[in-house]
Structure formats: structure tokens, C-alpha cells
N, C-alpha and C. Protein backbone atom coordinates (compact mmCIF):
# COMPACT_ATOMS: atom_id res chain seq x y z
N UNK A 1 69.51 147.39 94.56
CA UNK A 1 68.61 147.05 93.47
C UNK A 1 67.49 146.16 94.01
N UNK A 2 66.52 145.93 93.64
CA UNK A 2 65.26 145.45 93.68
C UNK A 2 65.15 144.10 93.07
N UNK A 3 65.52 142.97 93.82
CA UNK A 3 65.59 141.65 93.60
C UNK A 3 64.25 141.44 93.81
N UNK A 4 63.32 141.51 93.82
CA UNK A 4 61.86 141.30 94.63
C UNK A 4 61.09 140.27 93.09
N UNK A 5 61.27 140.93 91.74
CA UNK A 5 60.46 140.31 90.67
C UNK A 5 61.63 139.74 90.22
N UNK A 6 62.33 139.08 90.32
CA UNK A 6 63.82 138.31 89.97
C UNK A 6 63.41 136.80 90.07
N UNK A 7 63.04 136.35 88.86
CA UNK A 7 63.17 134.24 89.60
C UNK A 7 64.56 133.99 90.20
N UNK A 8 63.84 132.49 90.99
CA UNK A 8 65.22 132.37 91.58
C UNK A 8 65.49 131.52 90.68
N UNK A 9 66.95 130.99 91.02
CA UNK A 9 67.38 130.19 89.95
C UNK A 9 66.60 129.22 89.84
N UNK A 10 66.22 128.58 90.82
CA UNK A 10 65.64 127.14 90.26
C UNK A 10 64.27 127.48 89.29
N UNK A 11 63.39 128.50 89.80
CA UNK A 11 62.21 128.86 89.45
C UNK A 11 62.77 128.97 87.79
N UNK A 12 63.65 129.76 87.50
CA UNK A 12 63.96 129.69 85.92
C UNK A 12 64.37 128.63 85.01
N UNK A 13 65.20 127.90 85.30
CA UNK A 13 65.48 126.63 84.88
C UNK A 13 63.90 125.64 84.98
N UNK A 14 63.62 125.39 85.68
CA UNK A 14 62.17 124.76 85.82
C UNK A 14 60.97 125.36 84.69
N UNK A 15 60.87 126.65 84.81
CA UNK A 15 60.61 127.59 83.70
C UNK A 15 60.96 127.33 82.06
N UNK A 16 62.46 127.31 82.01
CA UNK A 16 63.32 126.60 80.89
C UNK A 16 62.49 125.18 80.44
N UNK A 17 62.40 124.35 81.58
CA UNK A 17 62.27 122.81 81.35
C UNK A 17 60.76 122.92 80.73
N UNK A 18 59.55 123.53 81.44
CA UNK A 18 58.17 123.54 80.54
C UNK A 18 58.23 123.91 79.43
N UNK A 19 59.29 125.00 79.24
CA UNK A 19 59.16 125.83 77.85
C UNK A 19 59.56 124.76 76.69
N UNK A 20 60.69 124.03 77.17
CA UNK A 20 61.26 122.87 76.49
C UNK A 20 60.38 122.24 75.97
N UNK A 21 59.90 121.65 76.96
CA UNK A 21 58.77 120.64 77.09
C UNK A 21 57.21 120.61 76.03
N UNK A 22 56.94 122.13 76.42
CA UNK A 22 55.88 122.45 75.23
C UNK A 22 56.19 122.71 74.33
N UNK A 23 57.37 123.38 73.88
CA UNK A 23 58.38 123.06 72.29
C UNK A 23 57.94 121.61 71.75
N UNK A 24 58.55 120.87 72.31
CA UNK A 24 58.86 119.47 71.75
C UNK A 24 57.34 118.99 71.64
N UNK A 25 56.22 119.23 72.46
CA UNK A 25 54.88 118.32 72.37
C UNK A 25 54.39 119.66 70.58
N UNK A 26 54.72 120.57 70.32
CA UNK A 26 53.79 121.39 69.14
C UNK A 26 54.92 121.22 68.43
N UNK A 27 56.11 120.74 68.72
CA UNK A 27 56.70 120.06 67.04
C UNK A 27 56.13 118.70 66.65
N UNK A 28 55.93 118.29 68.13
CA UNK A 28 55.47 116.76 67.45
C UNK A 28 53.86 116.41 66.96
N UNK A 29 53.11 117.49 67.63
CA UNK A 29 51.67 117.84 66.60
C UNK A 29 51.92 118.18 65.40
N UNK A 30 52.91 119.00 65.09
CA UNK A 30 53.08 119.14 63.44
C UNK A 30 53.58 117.83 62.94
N UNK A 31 54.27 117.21 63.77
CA UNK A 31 55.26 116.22 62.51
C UNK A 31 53.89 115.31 62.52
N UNK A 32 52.80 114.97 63.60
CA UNK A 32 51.63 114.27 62.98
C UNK A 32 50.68 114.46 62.07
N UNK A 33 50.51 115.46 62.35
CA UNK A 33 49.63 116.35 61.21
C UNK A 33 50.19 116.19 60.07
N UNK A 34 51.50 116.13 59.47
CA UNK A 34 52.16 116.30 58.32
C UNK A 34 52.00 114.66 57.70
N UNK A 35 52.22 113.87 59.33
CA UNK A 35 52.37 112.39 58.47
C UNK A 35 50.91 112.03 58.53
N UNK A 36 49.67 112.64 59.06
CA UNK A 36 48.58 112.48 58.21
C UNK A 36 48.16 113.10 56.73
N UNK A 37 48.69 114.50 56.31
CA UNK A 37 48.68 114.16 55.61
C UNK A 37 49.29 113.42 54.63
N UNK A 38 50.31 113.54 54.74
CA UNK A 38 51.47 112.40 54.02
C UNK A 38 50.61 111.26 53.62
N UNK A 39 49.70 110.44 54.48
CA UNK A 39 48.81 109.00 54.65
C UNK A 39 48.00 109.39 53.88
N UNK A 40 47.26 110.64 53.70
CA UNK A 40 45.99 111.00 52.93
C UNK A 40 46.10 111.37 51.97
N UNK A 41 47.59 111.79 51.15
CA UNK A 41 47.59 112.43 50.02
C UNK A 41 47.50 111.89 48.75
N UNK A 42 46.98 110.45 48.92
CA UNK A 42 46.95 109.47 47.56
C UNK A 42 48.48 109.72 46.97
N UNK A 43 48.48 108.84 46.03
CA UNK A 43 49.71 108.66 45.01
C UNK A 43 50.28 109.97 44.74
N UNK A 44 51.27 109.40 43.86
CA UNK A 44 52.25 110.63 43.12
C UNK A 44 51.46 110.81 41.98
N UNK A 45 51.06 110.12 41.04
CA UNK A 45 50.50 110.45 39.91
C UNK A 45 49.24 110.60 40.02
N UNK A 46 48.36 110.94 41.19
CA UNK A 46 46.75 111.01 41.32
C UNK A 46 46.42 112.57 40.59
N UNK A 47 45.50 112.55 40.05
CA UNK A 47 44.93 113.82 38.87
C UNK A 47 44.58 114.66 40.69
N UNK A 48 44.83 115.72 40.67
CA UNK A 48 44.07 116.70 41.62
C UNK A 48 43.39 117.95 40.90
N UNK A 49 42.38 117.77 41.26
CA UNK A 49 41.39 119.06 40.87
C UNK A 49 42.11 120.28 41.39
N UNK A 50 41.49 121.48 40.77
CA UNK A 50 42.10 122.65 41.73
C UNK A 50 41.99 122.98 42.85
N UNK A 51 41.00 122.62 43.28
CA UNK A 51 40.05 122.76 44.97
C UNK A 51 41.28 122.65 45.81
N UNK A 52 41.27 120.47 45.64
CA UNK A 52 41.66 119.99 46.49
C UNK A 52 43.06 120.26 46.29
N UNK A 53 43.94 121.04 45.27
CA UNK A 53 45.25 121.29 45.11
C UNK A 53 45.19 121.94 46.21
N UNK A 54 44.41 123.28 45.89
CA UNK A 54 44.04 124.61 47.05
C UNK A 54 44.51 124.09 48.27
N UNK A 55 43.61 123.22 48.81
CA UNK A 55 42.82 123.03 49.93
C UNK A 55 44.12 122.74 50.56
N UNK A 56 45.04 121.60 50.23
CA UNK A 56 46.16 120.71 50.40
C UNK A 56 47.36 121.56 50.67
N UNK A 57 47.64 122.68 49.85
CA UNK A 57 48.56 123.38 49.53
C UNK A 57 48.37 124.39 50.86
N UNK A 58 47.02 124.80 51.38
CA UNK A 58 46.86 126.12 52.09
C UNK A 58 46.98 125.27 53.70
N UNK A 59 46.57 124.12 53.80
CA UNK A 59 46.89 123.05 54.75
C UNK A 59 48.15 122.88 54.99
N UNK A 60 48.91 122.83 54.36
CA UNK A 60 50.66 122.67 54.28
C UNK A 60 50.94 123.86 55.23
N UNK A 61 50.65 124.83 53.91
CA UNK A 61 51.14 126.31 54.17
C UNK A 61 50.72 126.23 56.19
N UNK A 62 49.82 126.00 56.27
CA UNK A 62 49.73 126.49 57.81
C UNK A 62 50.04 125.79 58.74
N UNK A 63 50.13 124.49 58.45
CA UNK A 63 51.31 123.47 59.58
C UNK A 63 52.75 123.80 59.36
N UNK A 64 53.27 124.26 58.99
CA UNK A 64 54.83 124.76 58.27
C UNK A 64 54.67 126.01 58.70
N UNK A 65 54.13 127.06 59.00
CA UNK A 65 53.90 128.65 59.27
C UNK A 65 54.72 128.89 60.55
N UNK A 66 55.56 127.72 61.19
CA UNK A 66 56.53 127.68 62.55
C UNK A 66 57.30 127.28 62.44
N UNK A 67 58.12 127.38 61.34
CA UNK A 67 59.42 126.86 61.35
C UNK A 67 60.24 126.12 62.53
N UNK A 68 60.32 127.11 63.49
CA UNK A 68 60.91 126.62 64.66
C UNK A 68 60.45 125.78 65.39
N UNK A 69 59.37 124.82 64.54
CA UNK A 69 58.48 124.01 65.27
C UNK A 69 58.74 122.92 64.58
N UNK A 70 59.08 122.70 64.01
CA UNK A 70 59.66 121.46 62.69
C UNK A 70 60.67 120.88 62.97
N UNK A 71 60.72 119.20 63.73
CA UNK A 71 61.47 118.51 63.03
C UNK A 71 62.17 118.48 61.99
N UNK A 72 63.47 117.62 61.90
CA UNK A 72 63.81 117.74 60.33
C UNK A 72 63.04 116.39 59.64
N UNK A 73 62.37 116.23 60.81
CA UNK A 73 61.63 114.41 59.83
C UNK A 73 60.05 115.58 59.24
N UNK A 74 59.51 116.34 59.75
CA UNK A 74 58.76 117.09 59.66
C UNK A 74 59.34 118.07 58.21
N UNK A 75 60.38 118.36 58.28
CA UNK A 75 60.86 119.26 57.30
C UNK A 75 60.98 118.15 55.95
N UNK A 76 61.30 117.12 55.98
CA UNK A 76 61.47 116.25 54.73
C UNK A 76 60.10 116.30 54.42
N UNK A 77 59.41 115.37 55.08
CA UNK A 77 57.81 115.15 54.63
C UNK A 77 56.92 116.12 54.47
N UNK A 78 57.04 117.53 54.92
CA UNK A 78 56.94 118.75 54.52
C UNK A 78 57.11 119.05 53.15
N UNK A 79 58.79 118.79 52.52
CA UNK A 79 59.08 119.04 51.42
C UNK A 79 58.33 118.04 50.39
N UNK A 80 58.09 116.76 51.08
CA UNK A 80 57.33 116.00 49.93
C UNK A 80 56.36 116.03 49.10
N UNK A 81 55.32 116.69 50.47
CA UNK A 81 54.15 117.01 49.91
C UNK A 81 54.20 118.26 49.21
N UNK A 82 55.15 119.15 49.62
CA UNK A 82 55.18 120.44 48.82
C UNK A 82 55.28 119.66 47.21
N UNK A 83 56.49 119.01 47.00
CA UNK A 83 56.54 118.47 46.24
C UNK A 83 55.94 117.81 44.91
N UNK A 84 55.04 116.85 45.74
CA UNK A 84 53.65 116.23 45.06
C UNK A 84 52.87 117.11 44.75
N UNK A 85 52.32 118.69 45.21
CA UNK A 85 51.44 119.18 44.72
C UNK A 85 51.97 120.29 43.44
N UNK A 86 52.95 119.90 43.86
CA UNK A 86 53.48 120.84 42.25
C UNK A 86 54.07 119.81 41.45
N UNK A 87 54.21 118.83 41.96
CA UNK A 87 53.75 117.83 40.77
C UNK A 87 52.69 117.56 39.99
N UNK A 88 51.93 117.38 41.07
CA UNK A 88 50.21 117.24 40.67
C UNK A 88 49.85 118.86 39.81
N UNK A 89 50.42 119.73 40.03
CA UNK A 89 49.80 121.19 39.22
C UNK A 89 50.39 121.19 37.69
N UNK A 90 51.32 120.05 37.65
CA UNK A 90 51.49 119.98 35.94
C UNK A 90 50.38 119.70 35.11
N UNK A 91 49.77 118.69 35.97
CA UNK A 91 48.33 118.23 35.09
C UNK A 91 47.09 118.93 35.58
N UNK A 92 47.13 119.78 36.29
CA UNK A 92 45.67 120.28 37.09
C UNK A 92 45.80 121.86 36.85
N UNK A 93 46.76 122.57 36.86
CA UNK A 93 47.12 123.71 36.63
C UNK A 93 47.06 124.39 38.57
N UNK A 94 47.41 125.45 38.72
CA UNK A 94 47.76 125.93 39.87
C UNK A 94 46.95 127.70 39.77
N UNK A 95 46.05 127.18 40.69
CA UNK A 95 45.70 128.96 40.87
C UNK A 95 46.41 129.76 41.65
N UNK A 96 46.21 130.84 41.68
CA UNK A 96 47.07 131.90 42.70
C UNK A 96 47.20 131.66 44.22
N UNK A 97 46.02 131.30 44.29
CA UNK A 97 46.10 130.77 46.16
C UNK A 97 46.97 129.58 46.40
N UNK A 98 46.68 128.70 45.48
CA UNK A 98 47.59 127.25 45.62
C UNK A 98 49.15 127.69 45.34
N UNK A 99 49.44 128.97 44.19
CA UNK A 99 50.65 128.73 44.26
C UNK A 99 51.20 129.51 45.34
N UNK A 100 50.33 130.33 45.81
CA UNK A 100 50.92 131.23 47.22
C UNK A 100 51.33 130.48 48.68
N UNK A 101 50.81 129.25 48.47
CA UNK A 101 50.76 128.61 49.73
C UNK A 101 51.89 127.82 49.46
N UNK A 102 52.10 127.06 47.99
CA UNK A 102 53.15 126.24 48.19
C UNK A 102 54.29 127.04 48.14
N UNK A 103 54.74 128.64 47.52
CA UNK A 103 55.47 129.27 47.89
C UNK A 103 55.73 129.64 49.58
N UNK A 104 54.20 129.99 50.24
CA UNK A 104 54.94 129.97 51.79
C UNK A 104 55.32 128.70 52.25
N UNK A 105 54.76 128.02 51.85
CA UNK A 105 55.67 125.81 52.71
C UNK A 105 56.80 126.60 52.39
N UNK A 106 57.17 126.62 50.78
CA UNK A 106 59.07 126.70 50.69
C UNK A 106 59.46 127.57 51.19
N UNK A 107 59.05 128.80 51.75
CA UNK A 107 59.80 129.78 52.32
C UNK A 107 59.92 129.22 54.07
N UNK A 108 58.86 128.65 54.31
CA UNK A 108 59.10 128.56 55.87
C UNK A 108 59.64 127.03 56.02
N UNK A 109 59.84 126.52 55.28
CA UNK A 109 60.90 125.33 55.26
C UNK A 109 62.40 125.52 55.03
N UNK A 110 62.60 126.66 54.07
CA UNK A 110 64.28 127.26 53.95
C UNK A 110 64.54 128.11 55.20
N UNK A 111 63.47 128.56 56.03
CA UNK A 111 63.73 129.54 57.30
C UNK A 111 64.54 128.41 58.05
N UNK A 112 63.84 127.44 58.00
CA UNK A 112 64.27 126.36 59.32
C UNK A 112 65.69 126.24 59.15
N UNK A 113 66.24 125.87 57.89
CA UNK A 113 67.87 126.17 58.32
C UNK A 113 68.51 126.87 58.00
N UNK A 114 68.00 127.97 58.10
CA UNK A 114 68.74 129.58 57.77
C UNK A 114 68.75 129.57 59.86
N UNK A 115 68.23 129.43 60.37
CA UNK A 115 68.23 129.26 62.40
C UNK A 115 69.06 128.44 62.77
């Protein structure tokens, strides 16, 4: 057989260790991203227009779109803000885009421990 395109062992494990490595640095861009917005999302009871429901909700939706990239400190504060904006859509109402997005947060937040 043709060992010629075969890593050697070390070459794979070393391989393993970057792959690791850049795992852990794009979970931990999400879990910042999340705890900015977390910092930016004003109060629980702040009135949100529809825009910025939108805007917030489709922002979520796409830091969360990697499940396998999520912390579970990322997955709580994830759920929070999901949270708050369907809180906030009691008094602001929820258009189709806003509610599509906070439906994908919850779907790609229940993926994470369905893995």
C-alpha cells in the first residue's frame, strides 16, 4: 500500500492540537460578541422598536449559527438575550424576520445539547 500521503503520527496529533486550538479561539469570539451584546442590550423592560428588535434578533441569530462553537457560558447568555427580545416583542410586536431569527437562536442553541 502507498504510505506516501499518510501523516505521520506526530504530524496528526500536532494537526489535532491547531484544530483544537482554533476551536477554542472562535468559541471564545462568540462568547465576546454575545457578552457585548449582553453590555449593549439596555434593560429588561426597555420599549424596542421593531428595527432594532430585527436588527438584535438577526445579530443573535448569526453568532449562535455554530452551535459547536458555543460555550455553555455562551449558550446561557445566548438564551438571555433570546429571551429579552421576546420579552421586549410583548410591547413592540415581532415581525416575521425578528421572529425567524429568534426561532433560529432557539433552534441552534437546543442543537448544542442534542451533540
Amino acid at each position: 500500500a502507498d504510505k506516501l500521503n499518510e501523516p505521520e503520527p506526530d504530524d496528526a496529533a500536532e494537526g489535532e492540537a491547531e484544530s483544537a486550538e482554533v476551536a477554542a479561539k472562535k468559541a471564545h469570539a462568540r462568547e465576546q460578541m454575545l457578552d457585548v451584546l449582553a453590555a449593549t442590550s439596555g434593560s429588561d423592560d426597555e420599549p424596542l422598536d421593531l428595527s432594532t428588535l430585527e436588527q438584535r434578533s438577526m445579530t443573535i441569530e448569526a453568532v449562535v449559527a455554530r452551535p459547536e462553537q458555543l460555550t455553555p457560558t455562551s449558550q446561557l447568555t445566548a438564551a438571555s438575550l433570546v429571551e429579552r427580545l421576546a420579552n421586549a416583542s410583548a410591547s413592540s410586536g415581532l415581525d416575521e424576520a425578528a421572529g425567524h431569527a429568534l426561532v433560529g437562536s432557539l433552534s441552534s442553541l437546543l442543537s448544542t445539547n442534542a451533540s
